[in-house]
N, C-alpha and C. Protein backbone atom coordinates (compact mmCIF):
# COMPACT_ATOMS: atom_id res chain seq x y z
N UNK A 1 9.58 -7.80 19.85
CA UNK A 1 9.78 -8.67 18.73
C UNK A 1 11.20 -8.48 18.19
N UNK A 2 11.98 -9.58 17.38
CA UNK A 2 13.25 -9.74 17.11
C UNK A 2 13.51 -8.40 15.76
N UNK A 3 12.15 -8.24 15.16
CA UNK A 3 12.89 -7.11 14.56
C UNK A 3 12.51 -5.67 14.52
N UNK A 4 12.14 -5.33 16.01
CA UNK A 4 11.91 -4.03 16.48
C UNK A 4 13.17 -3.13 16.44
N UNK A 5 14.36 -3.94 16.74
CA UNK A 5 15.87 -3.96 16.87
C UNK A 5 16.22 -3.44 15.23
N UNK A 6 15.39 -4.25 14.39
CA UNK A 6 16.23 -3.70 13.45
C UNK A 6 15.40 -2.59 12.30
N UNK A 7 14.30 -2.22 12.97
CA UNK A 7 13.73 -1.03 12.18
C UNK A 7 14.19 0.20 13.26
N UNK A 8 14.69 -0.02 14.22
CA UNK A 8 15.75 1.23 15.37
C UNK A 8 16.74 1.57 14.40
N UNK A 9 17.26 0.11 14.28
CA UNK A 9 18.74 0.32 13.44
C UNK A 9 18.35 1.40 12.06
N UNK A 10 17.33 1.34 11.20
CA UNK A 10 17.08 1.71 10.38
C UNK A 10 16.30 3.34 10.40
N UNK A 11 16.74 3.51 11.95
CA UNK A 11 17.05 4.92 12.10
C UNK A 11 15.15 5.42 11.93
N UNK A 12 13.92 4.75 12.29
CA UNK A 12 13.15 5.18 12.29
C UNK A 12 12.69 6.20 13.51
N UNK A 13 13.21 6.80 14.23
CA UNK A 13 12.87 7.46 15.10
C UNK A 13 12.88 8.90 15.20
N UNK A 14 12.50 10.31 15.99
CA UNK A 14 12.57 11.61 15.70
C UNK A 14 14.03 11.74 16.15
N UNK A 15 14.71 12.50 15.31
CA UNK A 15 16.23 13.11 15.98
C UNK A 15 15.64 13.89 16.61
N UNK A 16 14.45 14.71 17.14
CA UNK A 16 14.58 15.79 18.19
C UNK A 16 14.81 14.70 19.85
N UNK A 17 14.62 13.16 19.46
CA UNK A 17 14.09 13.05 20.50
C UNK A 17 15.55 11.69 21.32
N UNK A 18 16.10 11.55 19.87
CA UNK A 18 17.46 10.57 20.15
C UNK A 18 18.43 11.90 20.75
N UNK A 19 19.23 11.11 21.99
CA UNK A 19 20.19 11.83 22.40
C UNK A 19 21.32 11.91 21.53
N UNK A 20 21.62 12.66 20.72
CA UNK A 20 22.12 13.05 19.17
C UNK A 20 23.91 13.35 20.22
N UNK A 21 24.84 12.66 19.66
CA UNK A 21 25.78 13.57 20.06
C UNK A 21 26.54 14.83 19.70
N UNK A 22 26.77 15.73 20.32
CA UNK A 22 27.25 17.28 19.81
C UNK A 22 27.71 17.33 18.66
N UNK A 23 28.39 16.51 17.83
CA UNK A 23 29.56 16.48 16.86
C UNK A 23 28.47 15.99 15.56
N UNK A 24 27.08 15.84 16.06
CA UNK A 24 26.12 15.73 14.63
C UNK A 24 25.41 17.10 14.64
N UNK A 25 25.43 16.84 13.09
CA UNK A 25 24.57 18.07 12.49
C UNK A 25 23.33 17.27 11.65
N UNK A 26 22.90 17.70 12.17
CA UNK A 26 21.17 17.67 11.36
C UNK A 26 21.09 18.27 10.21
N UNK A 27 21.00 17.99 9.11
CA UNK A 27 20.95 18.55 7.65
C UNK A 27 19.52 18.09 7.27
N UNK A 28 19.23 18.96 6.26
CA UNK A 28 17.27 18.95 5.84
C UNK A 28 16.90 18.37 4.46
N UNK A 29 17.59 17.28 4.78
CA UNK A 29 16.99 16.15 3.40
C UNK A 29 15.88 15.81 3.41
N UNK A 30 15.19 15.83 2.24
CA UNK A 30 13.90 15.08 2.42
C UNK A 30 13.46 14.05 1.80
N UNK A 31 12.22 13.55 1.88
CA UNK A 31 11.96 12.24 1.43
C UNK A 31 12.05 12.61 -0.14
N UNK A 32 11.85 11.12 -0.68
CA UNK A 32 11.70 11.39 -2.09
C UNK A 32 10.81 11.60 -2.48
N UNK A 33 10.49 12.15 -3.97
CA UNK A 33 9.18 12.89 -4.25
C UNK A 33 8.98 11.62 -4.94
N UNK A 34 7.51 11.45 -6.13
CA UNK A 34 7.33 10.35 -6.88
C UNK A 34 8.17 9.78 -8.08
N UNK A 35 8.13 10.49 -8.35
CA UNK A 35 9.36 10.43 -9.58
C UNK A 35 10.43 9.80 -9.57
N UNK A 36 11.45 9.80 -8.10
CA UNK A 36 12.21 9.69 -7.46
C UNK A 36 11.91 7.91 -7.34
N UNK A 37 10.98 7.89 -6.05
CA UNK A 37 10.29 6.48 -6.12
C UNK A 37 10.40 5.68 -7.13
N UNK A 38 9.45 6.04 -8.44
CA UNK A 38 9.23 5.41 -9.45
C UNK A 38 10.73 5.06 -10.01
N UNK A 39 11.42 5.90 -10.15
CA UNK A 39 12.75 5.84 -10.80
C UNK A 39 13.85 4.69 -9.74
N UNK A 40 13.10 4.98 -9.06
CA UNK A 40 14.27 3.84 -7.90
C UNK A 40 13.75 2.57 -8.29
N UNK A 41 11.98 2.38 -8.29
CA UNK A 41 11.90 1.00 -8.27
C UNK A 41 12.00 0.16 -9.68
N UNK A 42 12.15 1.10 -10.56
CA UNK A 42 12.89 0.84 -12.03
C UNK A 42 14.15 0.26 -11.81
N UNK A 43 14.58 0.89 -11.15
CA UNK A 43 16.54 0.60 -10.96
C UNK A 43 16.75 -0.62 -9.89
N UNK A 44 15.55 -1.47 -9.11
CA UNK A 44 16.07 -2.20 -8.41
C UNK A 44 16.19 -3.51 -9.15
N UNK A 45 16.76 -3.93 -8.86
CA UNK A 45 17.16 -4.94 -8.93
C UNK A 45 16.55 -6.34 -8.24
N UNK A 46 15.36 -7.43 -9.58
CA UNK A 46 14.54 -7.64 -9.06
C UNK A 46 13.07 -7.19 -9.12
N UNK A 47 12.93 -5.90 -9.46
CA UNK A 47 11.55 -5.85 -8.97
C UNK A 47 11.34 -4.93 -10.63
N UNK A 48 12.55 -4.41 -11.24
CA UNK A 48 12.36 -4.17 -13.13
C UNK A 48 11.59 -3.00 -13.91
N UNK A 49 11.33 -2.39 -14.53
CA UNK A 49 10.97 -1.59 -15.18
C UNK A 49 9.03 -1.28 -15.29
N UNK A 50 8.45 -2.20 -14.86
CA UNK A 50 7.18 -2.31 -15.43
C UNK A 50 6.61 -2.14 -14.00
N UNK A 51 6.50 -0.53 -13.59
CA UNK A 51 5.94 -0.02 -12.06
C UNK A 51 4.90 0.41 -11.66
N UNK A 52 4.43 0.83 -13.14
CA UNK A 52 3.54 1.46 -12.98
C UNK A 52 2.19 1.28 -12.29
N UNK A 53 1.98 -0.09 -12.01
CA UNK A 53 0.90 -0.19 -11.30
C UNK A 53 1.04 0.09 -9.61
N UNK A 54 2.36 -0.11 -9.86
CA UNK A 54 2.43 0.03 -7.81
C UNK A 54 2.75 0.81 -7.51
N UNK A 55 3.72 2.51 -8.23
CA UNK A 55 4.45 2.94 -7.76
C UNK A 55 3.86 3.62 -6.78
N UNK A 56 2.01 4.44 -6.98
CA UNK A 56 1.41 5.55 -6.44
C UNK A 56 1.36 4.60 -4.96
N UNK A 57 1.14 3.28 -4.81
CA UNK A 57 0.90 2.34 -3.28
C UNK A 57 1.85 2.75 -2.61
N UNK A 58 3.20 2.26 -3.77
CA UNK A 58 4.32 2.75 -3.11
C UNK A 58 4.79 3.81 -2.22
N UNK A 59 4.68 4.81 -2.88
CA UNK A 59 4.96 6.24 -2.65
C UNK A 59 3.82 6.83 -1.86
N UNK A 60 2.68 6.22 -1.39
CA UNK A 60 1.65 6.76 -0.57
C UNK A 60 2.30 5.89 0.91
N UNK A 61 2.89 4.27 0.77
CA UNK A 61 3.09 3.80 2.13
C UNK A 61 4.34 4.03 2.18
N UNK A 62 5.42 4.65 1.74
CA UNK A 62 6.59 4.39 2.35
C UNK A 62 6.75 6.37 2.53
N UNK A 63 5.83 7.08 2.11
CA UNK A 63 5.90 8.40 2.41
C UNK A 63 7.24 9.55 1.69
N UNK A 64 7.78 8.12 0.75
CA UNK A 64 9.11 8.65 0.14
C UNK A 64 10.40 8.48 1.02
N UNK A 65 10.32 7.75 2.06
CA UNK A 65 11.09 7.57 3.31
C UNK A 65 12.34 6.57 2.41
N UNK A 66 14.00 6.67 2.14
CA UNK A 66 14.67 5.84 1.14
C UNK A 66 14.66 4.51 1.89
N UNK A 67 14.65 4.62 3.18
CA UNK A 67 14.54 2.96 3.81
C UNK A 67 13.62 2.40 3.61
N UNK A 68 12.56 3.49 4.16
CA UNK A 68 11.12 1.99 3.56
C UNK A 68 10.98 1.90 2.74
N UNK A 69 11.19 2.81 1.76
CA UNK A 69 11.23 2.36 0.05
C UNK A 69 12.15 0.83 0.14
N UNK A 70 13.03 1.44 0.19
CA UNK A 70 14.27 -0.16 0.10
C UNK A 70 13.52 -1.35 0.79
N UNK A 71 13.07 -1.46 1.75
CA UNK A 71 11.97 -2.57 2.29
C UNK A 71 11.01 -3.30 1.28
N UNK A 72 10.30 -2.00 1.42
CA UNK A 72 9.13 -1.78 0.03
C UNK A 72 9.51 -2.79 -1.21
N UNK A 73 10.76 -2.46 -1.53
CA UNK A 73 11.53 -3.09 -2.92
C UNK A 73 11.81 -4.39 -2.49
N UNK A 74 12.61 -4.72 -1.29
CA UNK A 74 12.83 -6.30 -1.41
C UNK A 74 11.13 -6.87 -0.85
N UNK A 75 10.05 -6.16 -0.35
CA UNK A 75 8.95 -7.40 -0.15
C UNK A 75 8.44 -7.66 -1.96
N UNK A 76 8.69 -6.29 -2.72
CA UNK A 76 8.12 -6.38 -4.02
C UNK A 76 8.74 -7.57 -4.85
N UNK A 77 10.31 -7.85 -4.59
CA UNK A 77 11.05 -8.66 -5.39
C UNK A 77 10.80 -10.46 -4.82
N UNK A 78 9.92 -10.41 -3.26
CA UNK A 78 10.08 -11.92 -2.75
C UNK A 78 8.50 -11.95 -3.50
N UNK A 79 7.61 -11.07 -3.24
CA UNK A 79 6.21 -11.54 -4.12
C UNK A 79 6.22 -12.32 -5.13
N UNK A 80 4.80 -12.28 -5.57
CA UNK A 80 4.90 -13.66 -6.60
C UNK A 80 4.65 -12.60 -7.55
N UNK A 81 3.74 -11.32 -7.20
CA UNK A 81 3.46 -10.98 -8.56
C UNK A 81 2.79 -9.33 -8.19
N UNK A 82 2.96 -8.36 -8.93
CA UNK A 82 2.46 -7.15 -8.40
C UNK A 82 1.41 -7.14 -7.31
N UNK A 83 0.45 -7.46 -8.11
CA UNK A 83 -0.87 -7.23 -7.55
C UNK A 83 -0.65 -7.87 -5.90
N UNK A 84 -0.35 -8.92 -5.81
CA UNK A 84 -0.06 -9.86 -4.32
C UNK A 84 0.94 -8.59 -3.79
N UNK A 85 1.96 -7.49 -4.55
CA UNK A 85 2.78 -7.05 -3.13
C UNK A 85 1.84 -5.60 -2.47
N UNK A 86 0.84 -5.30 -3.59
CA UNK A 86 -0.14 -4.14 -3.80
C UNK A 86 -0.70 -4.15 -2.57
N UNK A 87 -1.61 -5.74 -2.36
CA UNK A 87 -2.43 -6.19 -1.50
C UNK A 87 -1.91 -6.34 -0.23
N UNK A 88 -0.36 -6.43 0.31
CA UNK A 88 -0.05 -6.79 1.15
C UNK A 88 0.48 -5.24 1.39
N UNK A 89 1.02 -4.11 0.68
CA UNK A 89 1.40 -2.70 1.31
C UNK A 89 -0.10 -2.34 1.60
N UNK A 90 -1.41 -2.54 1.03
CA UNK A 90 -2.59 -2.30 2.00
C UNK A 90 -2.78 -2.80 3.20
N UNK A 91 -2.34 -4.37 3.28
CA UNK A 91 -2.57 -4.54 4.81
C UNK A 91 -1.71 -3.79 5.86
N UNK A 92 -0.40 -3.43 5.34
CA UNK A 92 0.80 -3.11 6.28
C UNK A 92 0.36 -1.44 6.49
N UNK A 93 -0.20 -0.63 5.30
CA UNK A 93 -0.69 0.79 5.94
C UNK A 93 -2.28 0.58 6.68
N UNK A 94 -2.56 -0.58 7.33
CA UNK A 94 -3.99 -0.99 7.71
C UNK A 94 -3.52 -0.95 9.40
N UNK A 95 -2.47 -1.83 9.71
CA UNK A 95 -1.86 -1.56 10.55
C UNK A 95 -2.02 -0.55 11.79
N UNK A 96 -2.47 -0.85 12.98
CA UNK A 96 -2.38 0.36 14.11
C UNK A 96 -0.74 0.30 14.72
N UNK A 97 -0.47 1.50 14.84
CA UNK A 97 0.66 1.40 16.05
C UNK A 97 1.62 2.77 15.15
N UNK A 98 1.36 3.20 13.91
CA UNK A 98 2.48 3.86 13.49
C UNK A 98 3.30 3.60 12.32
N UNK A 99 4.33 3.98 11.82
CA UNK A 99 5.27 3.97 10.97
C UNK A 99 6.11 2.38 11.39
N UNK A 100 6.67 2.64 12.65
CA UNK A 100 7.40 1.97 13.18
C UNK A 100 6.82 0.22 13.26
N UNK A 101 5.40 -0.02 13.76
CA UNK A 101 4.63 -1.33 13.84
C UNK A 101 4.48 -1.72 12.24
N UNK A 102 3.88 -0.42 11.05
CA UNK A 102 4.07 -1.14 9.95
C UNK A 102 5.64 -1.67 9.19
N UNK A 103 6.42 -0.85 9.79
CA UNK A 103 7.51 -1.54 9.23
C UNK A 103 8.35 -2.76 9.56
N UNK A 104 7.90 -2.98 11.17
CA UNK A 104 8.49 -3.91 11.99
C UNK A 104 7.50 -5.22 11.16
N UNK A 105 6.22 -4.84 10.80
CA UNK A 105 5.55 -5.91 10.27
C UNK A 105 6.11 -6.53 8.69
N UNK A 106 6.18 -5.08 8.21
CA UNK A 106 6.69 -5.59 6.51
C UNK A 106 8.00 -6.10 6.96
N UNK A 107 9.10 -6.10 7.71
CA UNK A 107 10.46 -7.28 7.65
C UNK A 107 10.06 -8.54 7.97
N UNK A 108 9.05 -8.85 9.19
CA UNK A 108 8.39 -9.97 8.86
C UNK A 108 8.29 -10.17 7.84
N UNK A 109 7.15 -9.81 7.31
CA UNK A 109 6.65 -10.07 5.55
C UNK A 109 7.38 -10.71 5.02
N UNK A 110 8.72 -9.48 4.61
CA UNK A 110 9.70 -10.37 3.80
C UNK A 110 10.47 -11.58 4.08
N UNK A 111 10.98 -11.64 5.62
CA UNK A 111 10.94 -13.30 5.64
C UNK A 111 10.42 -13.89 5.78
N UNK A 112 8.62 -13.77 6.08
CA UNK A 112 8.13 -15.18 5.55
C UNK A 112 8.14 -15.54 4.33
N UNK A 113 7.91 -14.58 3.24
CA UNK A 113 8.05 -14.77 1.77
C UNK A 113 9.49 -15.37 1.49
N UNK A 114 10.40 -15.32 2.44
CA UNK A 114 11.46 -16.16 1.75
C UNK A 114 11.33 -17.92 2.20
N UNK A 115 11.50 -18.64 0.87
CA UNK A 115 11.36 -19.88 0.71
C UNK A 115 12.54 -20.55 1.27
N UNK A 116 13.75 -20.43 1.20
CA UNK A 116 14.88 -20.49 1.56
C UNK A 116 15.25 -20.68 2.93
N UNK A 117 15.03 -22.19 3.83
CA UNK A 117 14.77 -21.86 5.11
C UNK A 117 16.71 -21.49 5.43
N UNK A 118 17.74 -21.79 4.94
CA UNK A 118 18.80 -22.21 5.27
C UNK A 118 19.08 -20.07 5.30
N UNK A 119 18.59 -19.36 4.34
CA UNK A 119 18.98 -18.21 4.29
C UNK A 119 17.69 -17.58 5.04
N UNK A 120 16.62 -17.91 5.52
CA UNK A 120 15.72 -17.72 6.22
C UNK A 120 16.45 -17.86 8.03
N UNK A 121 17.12 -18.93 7.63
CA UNK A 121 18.16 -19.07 8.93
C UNK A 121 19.18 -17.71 9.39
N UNK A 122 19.90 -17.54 8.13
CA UNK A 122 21.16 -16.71 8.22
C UNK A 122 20.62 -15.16 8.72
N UNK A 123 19.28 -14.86 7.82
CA UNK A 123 19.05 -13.74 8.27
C UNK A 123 18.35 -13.23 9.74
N UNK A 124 17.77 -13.79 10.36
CA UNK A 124 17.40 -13.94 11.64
C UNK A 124 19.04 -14.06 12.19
N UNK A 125 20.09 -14.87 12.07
CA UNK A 125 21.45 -14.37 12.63
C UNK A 125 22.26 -13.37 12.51
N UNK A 126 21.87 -12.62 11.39
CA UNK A 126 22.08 -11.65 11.32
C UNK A 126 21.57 -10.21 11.77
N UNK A 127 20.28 -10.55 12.42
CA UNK A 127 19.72 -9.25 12.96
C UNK A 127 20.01 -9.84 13.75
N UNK A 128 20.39 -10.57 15.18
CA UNK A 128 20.49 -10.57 16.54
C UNK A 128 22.23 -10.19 16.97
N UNK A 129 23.13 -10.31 15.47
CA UNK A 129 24.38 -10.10 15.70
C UNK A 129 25.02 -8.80 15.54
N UNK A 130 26.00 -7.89 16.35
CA UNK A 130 26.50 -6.82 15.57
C UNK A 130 27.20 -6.92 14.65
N UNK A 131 28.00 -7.66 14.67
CA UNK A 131 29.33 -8.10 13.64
C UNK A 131 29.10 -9.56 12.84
N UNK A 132 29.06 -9.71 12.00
CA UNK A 132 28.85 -11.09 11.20
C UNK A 132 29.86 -11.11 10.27
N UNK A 133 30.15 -12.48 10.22
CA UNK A 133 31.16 -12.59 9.56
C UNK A 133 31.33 -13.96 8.78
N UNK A 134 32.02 -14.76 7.87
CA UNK A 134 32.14 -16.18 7.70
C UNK A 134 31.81 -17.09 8.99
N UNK A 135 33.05 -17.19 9.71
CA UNK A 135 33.39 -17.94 10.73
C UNK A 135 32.40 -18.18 11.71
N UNK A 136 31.21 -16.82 11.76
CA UNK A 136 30.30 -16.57 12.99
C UNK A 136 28.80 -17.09 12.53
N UNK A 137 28.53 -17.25 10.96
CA UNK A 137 27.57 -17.67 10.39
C UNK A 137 28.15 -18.95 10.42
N UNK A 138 28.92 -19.40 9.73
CA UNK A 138 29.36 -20.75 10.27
C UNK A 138 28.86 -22.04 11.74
N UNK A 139 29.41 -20.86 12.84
CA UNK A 139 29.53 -21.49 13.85
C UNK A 139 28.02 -21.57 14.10
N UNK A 140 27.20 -20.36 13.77
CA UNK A 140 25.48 -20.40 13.91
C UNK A 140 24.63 -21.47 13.32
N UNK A 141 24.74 -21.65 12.31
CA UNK A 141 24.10 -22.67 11.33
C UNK A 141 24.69 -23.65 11.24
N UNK A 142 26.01 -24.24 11.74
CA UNK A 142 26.72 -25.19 11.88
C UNK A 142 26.62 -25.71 10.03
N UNK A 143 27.24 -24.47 10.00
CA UNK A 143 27.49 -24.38 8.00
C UNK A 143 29.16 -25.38 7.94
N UNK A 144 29.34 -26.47 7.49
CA UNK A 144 31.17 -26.81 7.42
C UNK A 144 31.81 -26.33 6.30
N UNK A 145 31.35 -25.58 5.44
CA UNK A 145 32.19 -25.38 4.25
C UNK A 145 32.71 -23.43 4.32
N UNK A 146 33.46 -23.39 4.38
CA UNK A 146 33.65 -21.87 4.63
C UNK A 146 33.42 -20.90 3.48
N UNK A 147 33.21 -22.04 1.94
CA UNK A 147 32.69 -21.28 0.62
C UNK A 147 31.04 -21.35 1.04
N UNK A 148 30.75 -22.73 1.19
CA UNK A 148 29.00 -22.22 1.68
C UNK A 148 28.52 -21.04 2.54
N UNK A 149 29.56 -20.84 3.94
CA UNK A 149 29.00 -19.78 4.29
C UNK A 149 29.16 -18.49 3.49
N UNK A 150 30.37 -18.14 2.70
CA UNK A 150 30.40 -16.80 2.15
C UNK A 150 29.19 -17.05 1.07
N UNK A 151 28.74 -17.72 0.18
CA UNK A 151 27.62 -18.22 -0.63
C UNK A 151 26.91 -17.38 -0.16
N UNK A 152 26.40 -17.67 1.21
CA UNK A 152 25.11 -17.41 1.94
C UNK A 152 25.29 -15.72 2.22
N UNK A 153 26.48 -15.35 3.17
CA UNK A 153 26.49 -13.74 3.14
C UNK A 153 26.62 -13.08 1.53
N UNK A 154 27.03 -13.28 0.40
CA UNK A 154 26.76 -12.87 -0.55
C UNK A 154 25.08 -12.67 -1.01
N UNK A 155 24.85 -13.67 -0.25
CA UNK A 155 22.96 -13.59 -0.82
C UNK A 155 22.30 -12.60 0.09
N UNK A 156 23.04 -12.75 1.55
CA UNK A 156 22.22 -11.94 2.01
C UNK A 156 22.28 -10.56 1.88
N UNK A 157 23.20 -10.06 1.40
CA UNK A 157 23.58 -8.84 0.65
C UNK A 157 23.00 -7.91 0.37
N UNK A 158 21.62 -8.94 -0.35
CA UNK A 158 20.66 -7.71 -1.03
C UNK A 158 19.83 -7.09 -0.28
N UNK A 159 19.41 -7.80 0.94
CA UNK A 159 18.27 -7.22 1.87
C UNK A 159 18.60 -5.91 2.37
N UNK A 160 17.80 -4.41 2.38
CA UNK A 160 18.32 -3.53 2.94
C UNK A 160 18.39 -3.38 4.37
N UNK A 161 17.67 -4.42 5.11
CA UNK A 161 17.96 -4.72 6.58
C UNK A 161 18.90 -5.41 7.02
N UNK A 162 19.94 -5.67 6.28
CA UNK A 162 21.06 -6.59 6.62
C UNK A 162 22.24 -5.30 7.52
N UNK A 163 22.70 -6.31 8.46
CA UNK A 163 23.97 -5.22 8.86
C UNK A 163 24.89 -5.10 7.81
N UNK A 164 25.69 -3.87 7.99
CA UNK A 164 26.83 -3.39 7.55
C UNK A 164 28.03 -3.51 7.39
N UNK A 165 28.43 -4.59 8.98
CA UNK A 165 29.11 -4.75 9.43
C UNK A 165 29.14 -6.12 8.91
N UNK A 166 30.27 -6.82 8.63
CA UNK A 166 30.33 -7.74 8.53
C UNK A 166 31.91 -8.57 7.18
C-alpha cells in the first residue's frame, strides 16, 4: 500500500534490526509518559485544551510513541468530534498485523477524513515524492498559479507525515 512507505519513513521499525550506519549512536529516549501526551494534545494545534476524554485512548494506542501521537493529533483535528476520533483509535488498536498495519491504517484514516479533494490530491504527491517543491506540485496537479501551489504546501504543512524535504 502507498503508505507503508511512509510509516518506514516515520522510522517505525527495530534499530537492532535496520542496517544502522557506524557513525549512529543509539541513545535511550523513551516514549512519553501521560502527562506528556496530555500536555502535547493541549498544545496542538486544532485539537485544544478540552482532552480529557481521549487522552487515556490516546496514550494506551499510540504507547507514548511522539510520531503516533502526532498522527493520533492530526486524525483527532480532521474528526468531527471527540467521541467519533475515540471510536475510530478503537478500531485502529482492533487491527491485526502490529504497530506498523495500525498505523499504515490511521494515515489512511486521516485522508479519508480530509474533505479537500485538491489537498487530498497534493498529499498522496507528496508521499510518492522525495523532494517536493512549488514547481513539482504544480506540474502534478496541473496547479497554473505558482501562489496556489505554495497555498497548498503551506497547508500541507501541518500533517506530521508530510516530507521534510521540500
Amino acid at each position: 500500500m502507498l503508505f507503508r512507505s511512509v510509516v518506514a519513513h516515520q522510522q517505525f521499525r527495530d534499530p537492532a534490526t535496520a542496517g544502522m550506519p557506524s557513525r549512529a549512536v543509539q541513545l535511550p529516549l523513551g516514549n512519553l509518559g501521560r502527562d506528556d501526551v496530555e500536555a502535547y494534545l493541549k498544545g496542538h494545534q486544532g485539537v485544544g485544551p478540552d482532552v480529557a476524554a481521549i487522552v487515556d485512548h490516546v496514550w494506551e494506542f499510540t504507547g507514548g510513541y511522539p510520531q503516533a501521537l502526532a498522527l493520533v493529533a492530526d486524525l483527532i483535528e480532521e474528526s468531527q468530534s471527540p467521541g467519533e476520533s475515540i471510536q475510530l483509535i478503537r478500531q485502529l488498536s482492533a487491527l491485526q498485523g502490529g504497530r506498523a498495519a495500525q498505523l499504515e491504517a490511521l494515515v489512511n484514516r486521516i485522508m479519508n477524513e480530509i474533505s479537500d479533494m485538491e489537498l487530498r490530491d497534493a498529499l498522496y504527491s507528496l508521499c510518492v515524492t522525495r523532494h517536493f517543491d512549488v514547481p513539482l506540485l504544480q506540474l502534478l496537479l496541473n496547479v497554473k498559479e505558482e501562489r496556489h501551489a505554495q497555498t497548498l504546501i503551506d497547508r500541507l504543512s501541518r500533517y506530521s507525515f508530510r516530507s521534510e524535504e521540500h
